[in-house]
Structure formats: structure tokens, C-alpha cells
C-alpha atoms as a PDB file:
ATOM      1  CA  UNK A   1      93.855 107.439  81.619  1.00  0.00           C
ATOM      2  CA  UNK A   2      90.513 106.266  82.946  1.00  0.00           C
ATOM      3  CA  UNK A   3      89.482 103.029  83.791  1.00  0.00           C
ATOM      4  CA  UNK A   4      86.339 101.584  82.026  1.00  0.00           C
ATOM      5  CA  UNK A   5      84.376 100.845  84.887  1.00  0.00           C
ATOM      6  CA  UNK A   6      84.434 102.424  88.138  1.00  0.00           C
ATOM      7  CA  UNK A   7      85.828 100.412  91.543  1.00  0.00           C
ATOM      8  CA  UNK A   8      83.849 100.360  94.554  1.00  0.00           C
ATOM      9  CA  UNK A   9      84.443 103.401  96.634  1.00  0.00           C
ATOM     10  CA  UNK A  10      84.242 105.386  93.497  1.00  0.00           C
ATOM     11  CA  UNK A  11      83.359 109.280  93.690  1.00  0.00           C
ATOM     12  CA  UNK A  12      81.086 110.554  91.054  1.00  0.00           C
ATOM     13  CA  UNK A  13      80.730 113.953  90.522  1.00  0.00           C
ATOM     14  CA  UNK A  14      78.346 116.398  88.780  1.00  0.00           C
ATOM     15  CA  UNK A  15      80.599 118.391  86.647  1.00  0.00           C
ATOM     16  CA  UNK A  16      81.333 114.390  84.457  1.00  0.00           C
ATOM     17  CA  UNK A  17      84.196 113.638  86.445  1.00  0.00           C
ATOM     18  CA  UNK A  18      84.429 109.836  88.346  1.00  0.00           C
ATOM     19  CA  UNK A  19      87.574 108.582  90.529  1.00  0.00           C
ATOM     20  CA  UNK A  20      88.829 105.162  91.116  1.00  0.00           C
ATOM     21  CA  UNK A  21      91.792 103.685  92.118  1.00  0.00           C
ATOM     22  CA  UNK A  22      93.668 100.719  89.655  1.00  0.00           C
ATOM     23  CA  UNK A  23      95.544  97.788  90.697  1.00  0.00           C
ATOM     24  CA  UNK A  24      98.010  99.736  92.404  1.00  0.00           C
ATOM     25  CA  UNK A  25      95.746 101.874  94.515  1.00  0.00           C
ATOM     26  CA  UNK A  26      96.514 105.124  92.367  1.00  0.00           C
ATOM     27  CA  UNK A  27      93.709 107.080  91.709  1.00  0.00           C
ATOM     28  CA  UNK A  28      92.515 106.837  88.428  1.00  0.00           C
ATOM     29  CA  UNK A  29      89.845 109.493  86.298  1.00  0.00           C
ATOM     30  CA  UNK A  30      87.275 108.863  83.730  1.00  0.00           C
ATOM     31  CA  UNK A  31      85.505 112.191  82.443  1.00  0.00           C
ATOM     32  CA  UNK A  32      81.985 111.897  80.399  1.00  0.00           C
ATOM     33  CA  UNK A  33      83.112 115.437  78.789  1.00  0.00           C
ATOM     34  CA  UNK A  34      86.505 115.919  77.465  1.00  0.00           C
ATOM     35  CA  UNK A  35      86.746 119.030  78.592  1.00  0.00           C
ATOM     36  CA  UNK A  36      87.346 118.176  82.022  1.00  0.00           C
ATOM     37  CA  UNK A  37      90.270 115.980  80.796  1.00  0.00           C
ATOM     38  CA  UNK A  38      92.736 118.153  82.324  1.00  0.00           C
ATOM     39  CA  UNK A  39      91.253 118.868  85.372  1.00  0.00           C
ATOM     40  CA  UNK A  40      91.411 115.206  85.887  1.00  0.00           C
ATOM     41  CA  UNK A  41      95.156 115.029  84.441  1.00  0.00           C
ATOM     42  CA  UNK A  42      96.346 117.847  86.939  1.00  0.00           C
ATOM     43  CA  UNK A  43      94.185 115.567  90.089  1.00  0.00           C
ATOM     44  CA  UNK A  44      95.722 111.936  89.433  1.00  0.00           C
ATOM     45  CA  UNK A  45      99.019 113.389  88.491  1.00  0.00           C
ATOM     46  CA  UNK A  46      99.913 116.853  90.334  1.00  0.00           C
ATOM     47  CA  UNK A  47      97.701 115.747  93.382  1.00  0.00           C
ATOM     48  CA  UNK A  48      97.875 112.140  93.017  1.00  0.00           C
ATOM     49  CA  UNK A  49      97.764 110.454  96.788  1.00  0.00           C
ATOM     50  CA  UNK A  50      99.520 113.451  98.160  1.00  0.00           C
ATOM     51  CA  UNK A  51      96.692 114.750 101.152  1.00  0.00           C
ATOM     52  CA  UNK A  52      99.334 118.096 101.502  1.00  0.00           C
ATOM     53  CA  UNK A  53      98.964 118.763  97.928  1.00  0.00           C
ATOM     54  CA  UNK A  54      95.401 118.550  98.020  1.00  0.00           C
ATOM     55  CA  UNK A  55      95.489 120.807 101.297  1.00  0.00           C
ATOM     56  CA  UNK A  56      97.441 123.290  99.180  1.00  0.00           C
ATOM     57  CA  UNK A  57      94.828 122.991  96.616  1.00  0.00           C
ATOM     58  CA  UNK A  58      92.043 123.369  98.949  1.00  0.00           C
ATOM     59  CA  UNK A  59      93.425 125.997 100.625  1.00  0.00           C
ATOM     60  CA  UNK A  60      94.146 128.212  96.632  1.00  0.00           C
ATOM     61  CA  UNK A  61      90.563 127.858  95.841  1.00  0.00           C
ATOM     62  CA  UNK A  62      89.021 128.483  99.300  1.00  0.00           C
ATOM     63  CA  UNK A  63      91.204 131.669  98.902  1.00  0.00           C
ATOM     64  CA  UNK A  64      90.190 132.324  95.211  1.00  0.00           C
ATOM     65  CA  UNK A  65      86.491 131.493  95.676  1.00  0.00           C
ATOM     66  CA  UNK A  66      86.390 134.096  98.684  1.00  0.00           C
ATOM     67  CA  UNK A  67      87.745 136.929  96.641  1.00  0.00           C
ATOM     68  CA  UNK A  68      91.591 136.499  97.337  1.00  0.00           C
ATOM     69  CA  UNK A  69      93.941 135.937  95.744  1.00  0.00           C
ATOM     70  CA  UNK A  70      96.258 132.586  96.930  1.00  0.00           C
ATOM     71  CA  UNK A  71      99.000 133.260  99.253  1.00  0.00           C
ATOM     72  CA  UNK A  72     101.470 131.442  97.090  1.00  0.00           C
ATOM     73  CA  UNK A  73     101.585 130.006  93.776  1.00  0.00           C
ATOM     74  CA  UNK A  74     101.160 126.234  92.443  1.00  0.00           C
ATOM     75  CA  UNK A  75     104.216 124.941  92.204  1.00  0.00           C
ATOM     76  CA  UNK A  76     104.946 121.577  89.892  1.00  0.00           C
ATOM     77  CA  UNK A  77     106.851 120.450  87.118  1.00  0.00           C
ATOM     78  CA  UNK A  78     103.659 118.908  85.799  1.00  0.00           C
ATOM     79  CA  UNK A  79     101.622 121.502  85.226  1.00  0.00           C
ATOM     80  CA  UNK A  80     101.269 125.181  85.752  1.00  0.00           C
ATOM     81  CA  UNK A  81      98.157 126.175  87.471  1.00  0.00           C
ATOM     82  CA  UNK A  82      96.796 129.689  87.811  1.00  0.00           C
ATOM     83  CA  UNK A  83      94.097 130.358  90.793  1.00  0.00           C
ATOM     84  CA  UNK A  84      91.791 133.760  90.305  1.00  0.00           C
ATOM     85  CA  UNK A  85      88.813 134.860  91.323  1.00  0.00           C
ATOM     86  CA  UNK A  86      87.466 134.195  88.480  1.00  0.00           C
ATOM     87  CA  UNK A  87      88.833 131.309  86.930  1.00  0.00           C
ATOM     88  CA  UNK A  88      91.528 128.476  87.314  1.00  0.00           C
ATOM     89  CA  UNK A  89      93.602 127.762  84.588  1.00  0.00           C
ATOM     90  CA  UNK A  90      95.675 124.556  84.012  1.00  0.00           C
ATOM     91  CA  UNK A  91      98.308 124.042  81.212  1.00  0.00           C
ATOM     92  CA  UNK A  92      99.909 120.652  81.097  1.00  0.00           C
ATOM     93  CA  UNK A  93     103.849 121.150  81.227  1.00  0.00           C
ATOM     94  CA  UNK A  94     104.220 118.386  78.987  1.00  0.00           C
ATOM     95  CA  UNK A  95     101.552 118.235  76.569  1.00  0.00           C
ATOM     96  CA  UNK A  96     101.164 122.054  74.813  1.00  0.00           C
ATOM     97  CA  UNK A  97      97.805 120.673  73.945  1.00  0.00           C
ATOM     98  CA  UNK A  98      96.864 119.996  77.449  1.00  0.00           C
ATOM     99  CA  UNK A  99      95.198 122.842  78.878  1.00  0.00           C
ATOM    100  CA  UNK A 100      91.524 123.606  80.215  1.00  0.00           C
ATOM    101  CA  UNK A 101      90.008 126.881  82.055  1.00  0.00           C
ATOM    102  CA  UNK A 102      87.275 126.265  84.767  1.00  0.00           C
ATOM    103  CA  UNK A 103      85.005 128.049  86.571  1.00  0.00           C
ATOM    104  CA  UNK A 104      85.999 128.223  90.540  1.00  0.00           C
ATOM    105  CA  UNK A 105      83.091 126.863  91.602  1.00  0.00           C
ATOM    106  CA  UNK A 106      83.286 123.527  89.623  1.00  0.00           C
ATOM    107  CA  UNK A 107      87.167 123.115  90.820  1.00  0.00           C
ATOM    108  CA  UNK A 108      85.801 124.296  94.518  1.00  0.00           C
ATOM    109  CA  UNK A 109      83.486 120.898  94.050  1.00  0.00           C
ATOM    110  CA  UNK A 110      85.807 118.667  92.101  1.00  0.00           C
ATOM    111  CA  UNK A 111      88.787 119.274  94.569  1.00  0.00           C
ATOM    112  CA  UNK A 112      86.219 119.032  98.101  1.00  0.00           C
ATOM    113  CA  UNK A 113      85.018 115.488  96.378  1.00  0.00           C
ATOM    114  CA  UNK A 114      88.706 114.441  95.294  1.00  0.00           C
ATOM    115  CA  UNK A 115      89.494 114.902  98.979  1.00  0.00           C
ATOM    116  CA  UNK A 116      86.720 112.881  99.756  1.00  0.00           C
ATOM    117  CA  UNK A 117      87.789 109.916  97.408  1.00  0.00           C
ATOM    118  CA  UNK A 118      91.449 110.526  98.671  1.00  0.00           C
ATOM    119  CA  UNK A 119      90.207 109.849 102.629  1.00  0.00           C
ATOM    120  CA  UNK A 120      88.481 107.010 101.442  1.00  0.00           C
ATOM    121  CA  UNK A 121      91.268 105.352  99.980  1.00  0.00           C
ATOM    122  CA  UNK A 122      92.652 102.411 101.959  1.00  0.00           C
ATOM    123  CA  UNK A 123      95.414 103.209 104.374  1.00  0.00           C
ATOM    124  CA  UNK A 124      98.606 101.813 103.557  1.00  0.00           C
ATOM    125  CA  UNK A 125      99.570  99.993 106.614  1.00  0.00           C
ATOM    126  CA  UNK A 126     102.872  98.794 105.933  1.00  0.00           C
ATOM    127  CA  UNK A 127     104.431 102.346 105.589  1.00  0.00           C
ATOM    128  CA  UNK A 128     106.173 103.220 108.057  1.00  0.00           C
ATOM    129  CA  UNK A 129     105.840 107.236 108.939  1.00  0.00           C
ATOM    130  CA  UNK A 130     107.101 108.943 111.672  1.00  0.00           C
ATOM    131  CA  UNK A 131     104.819 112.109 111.955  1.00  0.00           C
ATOM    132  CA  UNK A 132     101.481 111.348 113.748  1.00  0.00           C
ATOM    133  CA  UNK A 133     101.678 107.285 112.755  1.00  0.00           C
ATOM    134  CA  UNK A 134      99.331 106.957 115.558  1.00  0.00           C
ATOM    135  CA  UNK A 135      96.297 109.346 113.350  1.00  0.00           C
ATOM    136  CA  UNK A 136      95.006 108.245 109.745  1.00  0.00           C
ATOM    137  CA  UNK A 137      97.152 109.468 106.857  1.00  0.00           C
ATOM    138  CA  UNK A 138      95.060 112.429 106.031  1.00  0.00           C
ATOM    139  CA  UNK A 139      95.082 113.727 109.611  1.00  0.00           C
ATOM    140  CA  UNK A 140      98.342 113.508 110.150  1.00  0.00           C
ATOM    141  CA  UNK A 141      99.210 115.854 107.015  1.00  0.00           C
ATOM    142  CA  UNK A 142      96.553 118.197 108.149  1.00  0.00           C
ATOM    143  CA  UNK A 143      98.539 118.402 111.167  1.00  0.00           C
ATOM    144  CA  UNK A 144     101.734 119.391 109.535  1.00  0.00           C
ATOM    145  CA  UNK A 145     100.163 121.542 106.981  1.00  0.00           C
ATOM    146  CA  UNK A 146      98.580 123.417 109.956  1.00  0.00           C
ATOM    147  CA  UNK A 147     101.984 123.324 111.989  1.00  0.00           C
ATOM    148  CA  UNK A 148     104.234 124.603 108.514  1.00  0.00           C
ATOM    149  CA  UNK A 149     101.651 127.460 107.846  1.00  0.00           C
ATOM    150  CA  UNK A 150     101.390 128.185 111.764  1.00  0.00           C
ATOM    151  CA  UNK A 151      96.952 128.459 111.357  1.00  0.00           C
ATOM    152  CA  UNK A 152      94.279 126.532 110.975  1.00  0.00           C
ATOM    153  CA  UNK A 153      93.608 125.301 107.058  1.00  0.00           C
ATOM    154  CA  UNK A 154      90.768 127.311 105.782  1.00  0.00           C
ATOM    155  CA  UNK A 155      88.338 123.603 105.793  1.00  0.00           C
ATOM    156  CA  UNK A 156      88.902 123.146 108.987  1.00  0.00           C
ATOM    157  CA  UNK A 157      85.283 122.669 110.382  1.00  0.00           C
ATOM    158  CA  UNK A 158      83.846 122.515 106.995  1.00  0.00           C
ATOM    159  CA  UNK A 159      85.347 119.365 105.180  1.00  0.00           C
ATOM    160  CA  UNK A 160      87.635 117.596 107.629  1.00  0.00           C
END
């Protein structure tokens, strides 16, 4: 799943987990310890490019890591993913064998930096979209995610 040697723009992070993007401009993972294997799964293929899914995911462990619990659930057909104030747990839909439990602060970090490498990505210019095509990608979902939930997202201020 990960490429051999990380791509300019790459994010590195300190819980072993680096982010690059392959000939396609799809994020790719490469993790130093295997046990952040599905962490990185559940970021290149739940989250993938998506900026609302990583607003979603932002917004569960902002909850989680201030003593909440999230508003809603994770919803995918990839993986089931369970946000507590203690712990996240991920269980690959797909692969039994594909699961991993985490400390909220290291998916607090991991997810702020994979929105990081996700703003950093190269706009895709030829798209067409018709929501905000005037703002950046990323801002333009912010919008909507604010405008669908009716507040502010909980980074507002902090990360974007």
C-alpha cells in the first residue's frame, strides 16, 4: 500500500506514519510500525481525497478528545470506526484481520496532519464544481460542511 520513497510534499508524522500521493494523485501511506497499518488503511481508503470526510473525522475526534461523545456515527462500507473518549477503534470491513485500537491523541495528530497533506495536494483544475468554484477545494467543503450542520466546524480557528 505504501510507496517506497516518499514524493515531495510528503507529511511525516511522529506516531511512523508518512503520506504521499502516486501517479494518480491518490494519497498513498507507508507506516515504519505495522501497527499503524490500519490507521493508514482507514485514511487513504475511507478518507481518501474526500476534505468532508476528513471534516467528519475531525470533527469525531475533536468531540471524543474533549470528553464527548460524537454526534453521529462513522458511516462506511469500508470500515467500521468507533470514536470514545478513550480510544478509537477501526475494523476493516473487508479484511477480519484488519483492525487496530489507538489512543485519541495519536488519531487527534494523524488526522490534523492528514488534513494538512490533503490541503497540500494539488488542486484539480479541470473539475468542474459548482459549489464555491471560485474558493480552493478544501474551503469550499468547509463551507458546506458548516452550511449542512448549520455551526461552525469545531477547527475552525485552530487548523483551517
Amino acid at each position: 500500500m505504501g510507496s517506497t520513497a516518499p514524493l515531495p510534499g510528503t507529511a511525516v508524522l511522529s506516531v511512523d506514519i508518512s503520506f504521499s500521493l502516486d501517479g494518480f494523485r491518490l494519497p498513498l501511506y507507508e507506516v515504519a510500525d505495522r501497527r499503524y497499518e490500519p490507521l493508514g488503511v482507514w485514511l487513504i481508503g475511507d478518507i481518501s481525497i474526500y476534505f468532508r470526510a476528513c471534516l467528519d473525522a475531525l470533527e469525531m475526534i475533536d468531540d471524543v478528545s474533549n470528553g464527548r461523545w460524537p454526534a453521529e456515527e462513522w458511516s462506511s462500507d469500508k470500515f467500521e470506526a468507533a470514536f470514545t473518549p478513550e480510544r478509537v477503534s477501526l475494523q476493516n470491513l473487508w479484511l477480519e484481520s484488519q483492525h487496530g485500537e489507538y489512543a485519541v491523541p495519536e488519531v487527534r495528530e494523524v488526522l490534523e496532519r492528514y488534513w494538512r497533506f490533503l490541503v497540500s495536494m494539488p488542486e484539480r483544475t479541470h473539475l468542474i464544481r459548482e459549489y464555491h468554484p471560485d474558493l480552493p477545494r478544501w474551503q469550499a467543503d468547509l463551507l458546506l460542511w458548516e452550511e449542512t450542520w448549520g455551526r461552525p466546524h469545531p477547527y475552525r480557528g485552530r487548523l483551517f
